[in-house]
Protein backbone atom coordinates (compact mmCIF):
# COMPACT_ATOMS: atom_id res chain seq x y z
CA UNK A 1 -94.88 35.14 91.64
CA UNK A 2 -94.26 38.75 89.60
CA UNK A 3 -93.68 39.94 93.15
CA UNK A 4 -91.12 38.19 94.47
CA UNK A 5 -89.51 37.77 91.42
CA UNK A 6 -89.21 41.90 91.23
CA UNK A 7 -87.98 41.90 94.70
CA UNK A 8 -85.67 39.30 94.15
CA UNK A 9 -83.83 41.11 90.90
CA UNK A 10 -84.27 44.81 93.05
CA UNK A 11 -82.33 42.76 95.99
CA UNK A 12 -79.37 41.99 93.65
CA UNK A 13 -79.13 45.33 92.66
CA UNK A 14 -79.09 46.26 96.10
CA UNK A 15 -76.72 44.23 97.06
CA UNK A 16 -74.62 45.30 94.00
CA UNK A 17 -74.24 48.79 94.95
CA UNK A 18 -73.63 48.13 98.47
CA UNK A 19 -71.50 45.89 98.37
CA UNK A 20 -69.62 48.53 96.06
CA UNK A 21 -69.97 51.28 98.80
CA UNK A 22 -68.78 48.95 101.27
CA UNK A 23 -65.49 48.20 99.62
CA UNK A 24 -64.77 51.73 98.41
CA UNK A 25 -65.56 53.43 101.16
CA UNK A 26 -63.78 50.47 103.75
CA UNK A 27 -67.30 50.32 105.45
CA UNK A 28 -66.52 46.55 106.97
CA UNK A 29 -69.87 46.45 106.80
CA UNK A 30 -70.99 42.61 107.53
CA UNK A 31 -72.22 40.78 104.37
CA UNK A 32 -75.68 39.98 106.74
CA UNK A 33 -76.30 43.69 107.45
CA UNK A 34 -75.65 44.26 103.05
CA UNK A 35 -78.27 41.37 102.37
CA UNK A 36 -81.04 42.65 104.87
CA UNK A 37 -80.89 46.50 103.53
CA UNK A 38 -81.09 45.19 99.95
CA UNK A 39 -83.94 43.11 100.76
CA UNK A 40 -85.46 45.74 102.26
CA UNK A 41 -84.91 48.45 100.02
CA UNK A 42 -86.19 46.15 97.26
CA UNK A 43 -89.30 45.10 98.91
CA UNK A 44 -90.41 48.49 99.50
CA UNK A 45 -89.12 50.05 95.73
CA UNK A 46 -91.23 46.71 94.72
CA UNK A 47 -94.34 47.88 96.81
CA UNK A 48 -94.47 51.48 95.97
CA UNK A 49 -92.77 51.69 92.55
CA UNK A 50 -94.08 55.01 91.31
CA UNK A 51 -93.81 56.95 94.66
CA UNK A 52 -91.27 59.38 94.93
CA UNK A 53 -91.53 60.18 99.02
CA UNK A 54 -91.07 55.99 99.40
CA UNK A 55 -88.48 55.92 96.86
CA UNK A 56 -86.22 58.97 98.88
CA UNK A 57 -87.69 56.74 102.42
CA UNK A 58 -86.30 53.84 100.96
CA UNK A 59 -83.17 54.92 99.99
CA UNK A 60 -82.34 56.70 103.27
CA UNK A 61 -83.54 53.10 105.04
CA UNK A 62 -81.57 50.88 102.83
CA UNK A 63 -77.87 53.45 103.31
CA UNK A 64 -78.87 53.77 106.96
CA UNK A 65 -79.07 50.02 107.69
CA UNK A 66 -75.95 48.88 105.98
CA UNK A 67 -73.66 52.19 106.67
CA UNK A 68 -75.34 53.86 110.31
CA UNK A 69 -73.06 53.06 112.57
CA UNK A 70 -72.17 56.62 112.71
CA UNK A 71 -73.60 59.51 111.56
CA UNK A 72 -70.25 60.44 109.49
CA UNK A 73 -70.32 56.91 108.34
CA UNK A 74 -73.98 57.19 106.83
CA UNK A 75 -73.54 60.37 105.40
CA UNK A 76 -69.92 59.46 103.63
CA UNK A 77 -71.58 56.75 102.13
CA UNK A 78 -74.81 58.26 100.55
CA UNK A 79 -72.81 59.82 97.25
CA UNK A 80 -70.69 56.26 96.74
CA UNK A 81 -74.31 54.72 96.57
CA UNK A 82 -75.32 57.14 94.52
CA UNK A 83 -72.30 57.24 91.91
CA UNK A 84 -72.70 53.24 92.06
CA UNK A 85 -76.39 53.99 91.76
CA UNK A 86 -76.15 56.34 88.53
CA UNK A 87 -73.27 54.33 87.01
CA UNK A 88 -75.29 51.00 86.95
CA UNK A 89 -78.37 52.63 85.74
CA UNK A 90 -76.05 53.90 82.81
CA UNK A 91 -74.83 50.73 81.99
CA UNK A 92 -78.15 48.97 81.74
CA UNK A 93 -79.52 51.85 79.45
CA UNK A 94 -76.37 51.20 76.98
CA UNK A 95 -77.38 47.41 76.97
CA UNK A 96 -80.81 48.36 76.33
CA UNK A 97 -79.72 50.83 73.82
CA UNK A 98 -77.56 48.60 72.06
CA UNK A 99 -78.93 45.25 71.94
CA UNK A 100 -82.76 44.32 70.81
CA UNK A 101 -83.97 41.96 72.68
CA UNK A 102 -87.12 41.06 74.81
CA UNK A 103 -87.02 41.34 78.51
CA UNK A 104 -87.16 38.00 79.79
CA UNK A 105 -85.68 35.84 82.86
CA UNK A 106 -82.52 35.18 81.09
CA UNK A 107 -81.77 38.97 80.23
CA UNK A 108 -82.17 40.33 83.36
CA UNK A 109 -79.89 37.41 84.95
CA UNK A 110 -77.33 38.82 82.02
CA UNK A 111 -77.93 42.78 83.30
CA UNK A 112 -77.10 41.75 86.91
CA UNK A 113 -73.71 39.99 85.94
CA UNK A 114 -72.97 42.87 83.81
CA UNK A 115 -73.50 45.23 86.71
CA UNK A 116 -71.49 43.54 88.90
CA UNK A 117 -68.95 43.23 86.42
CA UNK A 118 -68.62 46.95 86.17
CA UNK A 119 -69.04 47.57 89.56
CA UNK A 120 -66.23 45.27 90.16
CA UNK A 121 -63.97 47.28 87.64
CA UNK A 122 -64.68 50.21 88.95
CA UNK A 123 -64.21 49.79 92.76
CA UNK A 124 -60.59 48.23 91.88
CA UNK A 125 -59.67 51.30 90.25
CA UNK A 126 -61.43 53.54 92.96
CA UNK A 127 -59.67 51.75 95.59
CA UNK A 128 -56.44 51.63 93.19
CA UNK A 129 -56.84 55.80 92.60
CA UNK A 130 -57.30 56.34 96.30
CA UNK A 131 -54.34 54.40 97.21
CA UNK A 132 -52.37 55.66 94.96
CA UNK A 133 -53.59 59.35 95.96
CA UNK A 134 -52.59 58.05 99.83
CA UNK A 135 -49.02 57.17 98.86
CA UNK A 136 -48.47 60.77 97.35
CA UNK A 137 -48.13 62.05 100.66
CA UNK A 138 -44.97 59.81 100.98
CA UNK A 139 -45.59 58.80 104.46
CA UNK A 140 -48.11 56.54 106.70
CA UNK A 141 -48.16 55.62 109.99
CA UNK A 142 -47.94 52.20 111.15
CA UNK A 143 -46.67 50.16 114.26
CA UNK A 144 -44.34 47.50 114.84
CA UNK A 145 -44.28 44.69 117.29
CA UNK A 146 -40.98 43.64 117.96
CA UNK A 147 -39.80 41.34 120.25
CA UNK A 148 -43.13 42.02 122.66
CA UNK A 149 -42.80 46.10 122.08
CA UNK A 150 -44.60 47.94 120.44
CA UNK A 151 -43.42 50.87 118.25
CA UNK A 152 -44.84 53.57 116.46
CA UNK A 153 -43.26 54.03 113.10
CA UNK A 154 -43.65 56.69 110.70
CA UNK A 155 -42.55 55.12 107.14
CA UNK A 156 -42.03 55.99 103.63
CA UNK A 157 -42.89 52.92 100.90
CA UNK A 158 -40.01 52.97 98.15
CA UNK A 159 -40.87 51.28 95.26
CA UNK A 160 -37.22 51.12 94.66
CA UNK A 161 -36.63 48.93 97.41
CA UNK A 162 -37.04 45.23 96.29
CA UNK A 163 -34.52 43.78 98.94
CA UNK A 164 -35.16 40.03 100.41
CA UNK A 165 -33.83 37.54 102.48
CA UNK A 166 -31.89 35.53 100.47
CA UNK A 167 -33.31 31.59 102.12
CA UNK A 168 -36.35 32.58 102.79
CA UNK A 169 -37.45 35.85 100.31
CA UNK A 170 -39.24 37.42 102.96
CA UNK A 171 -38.97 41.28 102.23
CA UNK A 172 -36.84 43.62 103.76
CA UNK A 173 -37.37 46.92 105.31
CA UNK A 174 -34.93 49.36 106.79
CA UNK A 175 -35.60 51.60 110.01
CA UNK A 176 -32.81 54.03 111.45
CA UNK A 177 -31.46 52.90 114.16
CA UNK A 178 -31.86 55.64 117.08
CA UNK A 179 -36.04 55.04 116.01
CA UNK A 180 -35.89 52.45 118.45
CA UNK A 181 -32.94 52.33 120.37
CA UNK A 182 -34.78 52.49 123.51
CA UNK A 183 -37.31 50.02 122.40
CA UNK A 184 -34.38 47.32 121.92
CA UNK A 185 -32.98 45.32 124.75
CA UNK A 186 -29.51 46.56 126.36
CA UNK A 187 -27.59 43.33 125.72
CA UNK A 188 -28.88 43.23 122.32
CA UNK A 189 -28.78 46.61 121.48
CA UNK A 190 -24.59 46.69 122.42
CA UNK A 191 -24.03 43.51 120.63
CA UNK A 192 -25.39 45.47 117.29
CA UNK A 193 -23.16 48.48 118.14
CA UNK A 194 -20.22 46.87 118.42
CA UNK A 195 -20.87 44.68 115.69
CA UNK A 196 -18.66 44.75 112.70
CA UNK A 197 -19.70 42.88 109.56
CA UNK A 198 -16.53 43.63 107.56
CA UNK A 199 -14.08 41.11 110.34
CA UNK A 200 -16.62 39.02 110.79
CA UNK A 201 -19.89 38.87 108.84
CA UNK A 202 -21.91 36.12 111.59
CA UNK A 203 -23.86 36.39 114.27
CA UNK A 204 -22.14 35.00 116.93
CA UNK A 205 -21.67 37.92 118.69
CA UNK A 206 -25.24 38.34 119.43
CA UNK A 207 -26.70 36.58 122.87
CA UNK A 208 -28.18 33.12 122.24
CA UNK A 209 -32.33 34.44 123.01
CA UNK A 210 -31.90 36.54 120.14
CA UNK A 211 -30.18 34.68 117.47
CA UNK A 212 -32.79 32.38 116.46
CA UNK A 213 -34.66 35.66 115.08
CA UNK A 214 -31.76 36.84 113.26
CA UNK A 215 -30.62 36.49 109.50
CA UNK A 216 -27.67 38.02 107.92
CA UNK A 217 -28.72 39.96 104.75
CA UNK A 218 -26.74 40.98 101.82
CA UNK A 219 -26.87 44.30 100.77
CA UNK A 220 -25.82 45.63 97.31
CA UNK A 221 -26.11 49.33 96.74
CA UNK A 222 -23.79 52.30 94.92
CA UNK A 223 -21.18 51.86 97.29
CA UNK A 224 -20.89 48.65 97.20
CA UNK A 225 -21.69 44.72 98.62
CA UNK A 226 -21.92 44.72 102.19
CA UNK A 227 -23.30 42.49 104.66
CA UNK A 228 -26.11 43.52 107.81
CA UNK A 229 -27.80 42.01 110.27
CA UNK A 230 -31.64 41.49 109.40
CA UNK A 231 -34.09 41.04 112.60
CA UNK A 232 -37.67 39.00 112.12
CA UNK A 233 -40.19 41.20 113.71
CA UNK A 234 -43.41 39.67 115.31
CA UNK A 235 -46.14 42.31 113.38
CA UNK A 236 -45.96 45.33 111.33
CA UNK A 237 -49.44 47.37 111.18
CA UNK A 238 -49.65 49.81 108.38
CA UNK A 239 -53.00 51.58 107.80
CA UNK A 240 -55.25 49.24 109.57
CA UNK A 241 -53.20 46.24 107.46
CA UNK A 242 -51.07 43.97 108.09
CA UNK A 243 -47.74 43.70 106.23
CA UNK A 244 -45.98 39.71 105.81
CA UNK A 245 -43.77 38.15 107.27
CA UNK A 246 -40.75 39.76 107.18
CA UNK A 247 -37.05 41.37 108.58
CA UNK A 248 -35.64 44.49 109.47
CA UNK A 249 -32.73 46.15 108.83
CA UNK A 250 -31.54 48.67 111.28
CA UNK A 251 -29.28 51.63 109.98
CA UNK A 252 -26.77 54.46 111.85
CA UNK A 253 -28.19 57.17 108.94
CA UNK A 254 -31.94 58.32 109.24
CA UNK A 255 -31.29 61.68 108.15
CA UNK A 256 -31.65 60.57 104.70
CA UNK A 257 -35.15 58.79 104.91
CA UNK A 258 -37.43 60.91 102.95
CA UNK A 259 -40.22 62.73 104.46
CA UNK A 260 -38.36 62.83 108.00
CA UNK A 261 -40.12 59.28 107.93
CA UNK A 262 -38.53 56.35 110.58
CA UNK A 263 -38.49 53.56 108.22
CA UNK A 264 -38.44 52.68 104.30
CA UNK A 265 -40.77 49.89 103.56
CA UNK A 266 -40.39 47.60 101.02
CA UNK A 267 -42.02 48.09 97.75
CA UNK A 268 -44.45 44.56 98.43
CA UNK A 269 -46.10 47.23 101.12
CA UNK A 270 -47.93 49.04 98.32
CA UNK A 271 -50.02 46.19 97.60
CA UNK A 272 -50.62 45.34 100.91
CA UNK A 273 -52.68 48.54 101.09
CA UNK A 274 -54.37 47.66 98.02
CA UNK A 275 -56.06 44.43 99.55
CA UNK A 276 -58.54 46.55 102.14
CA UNK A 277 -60.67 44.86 104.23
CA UNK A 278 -58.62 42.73 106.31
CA UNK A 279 -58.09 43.90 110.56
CA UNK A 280 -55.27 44.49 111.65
CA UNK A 281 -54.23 42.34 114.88
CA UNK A 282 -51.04 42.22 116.20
């Protein structure tokens, strides 16, 4: 009963720190492939506790199980699973340090929670950090599926931005216009050219297929309130996630995107990145 009671606890470790690698390193390891290398690593830590060659074994088995799919991937992971490794080992000595009591089933149930507790904390804030650290370099590259084309875009987030569409409050995002001219069908493509929002601010102009994907946005900046002509893409890809639901605006002036970037994203694309994890499928 000891035994599987020791390999039960040394699983949830496990599992603990992996799942933490997982997450900060964007792994998408499955959670099947995390429970098997912590039960493994824990039955054989539980077998040969006091032998260092099994221990090093054992933690080369349990990183190679959940991260091998590639050699790069392994080896990226090894230090996460160490700093997880080191940091929870910390955090159980403080408890230990600081609180006298006996070690029974109910304080090691306490230990685990508080692990993953801090685990938690800190993979938000590593994942936070490295996003933040990402954005820096002003620009990412994404794609956008639009009308059944697909376009590479290279786009700058401004935080600045917080434009919506007025019914609906989908967000807004701007790309300059000669990004995708080609991409854009002819008949639609004139119909925006000649369009003219200050005689008259509708969409008639535009052929019937197109309309239903159409809004007309209201626009408020330095110069003053104007209207333009906001399009309802199908997808918008942006590092390996997927931004919402949204429109586009498309504008005659790209020379003044930052960055020589394509597009200026609205500022609900920043945390988008933050929620990692999810495939991108458009």
């Amino acid at each position: 009963m000891y035994g599987e009671l020791m390999i039960g606890i040394n699983m949830l470790f496990n599992y603990a720190i992996l799942s933490f690698t997982n997450k900060v390193g964007n792994h998408q390891t499955s959670r099947r492939r995390l429970w098997s290398a912590a039960f493994l690593g824990a039955f054989f830590i539980t077998l040969f506790p006091y032998s260092v060659p099994a221990m090093i074994f054992t933690f080369l088995g349990m990183t190679y199980i959940a991260f091998g799919q590639t050699f790069g991937s392994w080896k990226n992971s090894i230090l996460a699973v160490l700093i997880a490794s080191f940091f929870a080992g910390g955090m159980l000595t403080l408890v230990y340090a600081q609180i006298s009591i006996s070690v029974n089933q109910s304080f090691l149930f306490v230990a685990i929670g508080l692990t993953y507790l801090s685990l938690y904390i800190v993979k938000h804030k590593w994942i936070d950090t490295r996003m933040m650290n990402k954005l820096m370099s002003f620009t990412l590259d994404s794609e956008l599926s639009l009308w059944g084309k697909s376009i590479p875009l290279k786009v700058f987030i401004d935080t600045g931005n917080h434009c919506v569409e007025p019914l609906s409050g989908d967000p807004v995002h701007f790309i300059g216009y000669q990004a995708v001219k080609e991409q854009l069908p002819v008949d639609f493509a004139s119909a925006l050219e000649s369009w003219n929002p200050d005689q008259s601010p509708d969409l008639a102009s535009f052929p019937a297929t197109y309309q239903r994907s159409l809004r007309l946005i209201r626009l408020q900046t330095v110069q003053g309130a104007s209207w333009a002509v906001g399009i309802k893409y199908d997808c918008w890809s942006l590092e390996g996630e997927l931004l919402p639901v949204g429109y586009i605006v498309l504008t005659r002036e790209q020379r003044q995107y930052p960055q020589g970037a394509a597009a200026i994203l609205q500022m609900s694309a920043m945390d988008v990145l933050k929620e990692e994890g999810r495939a991108a499928i458009c």
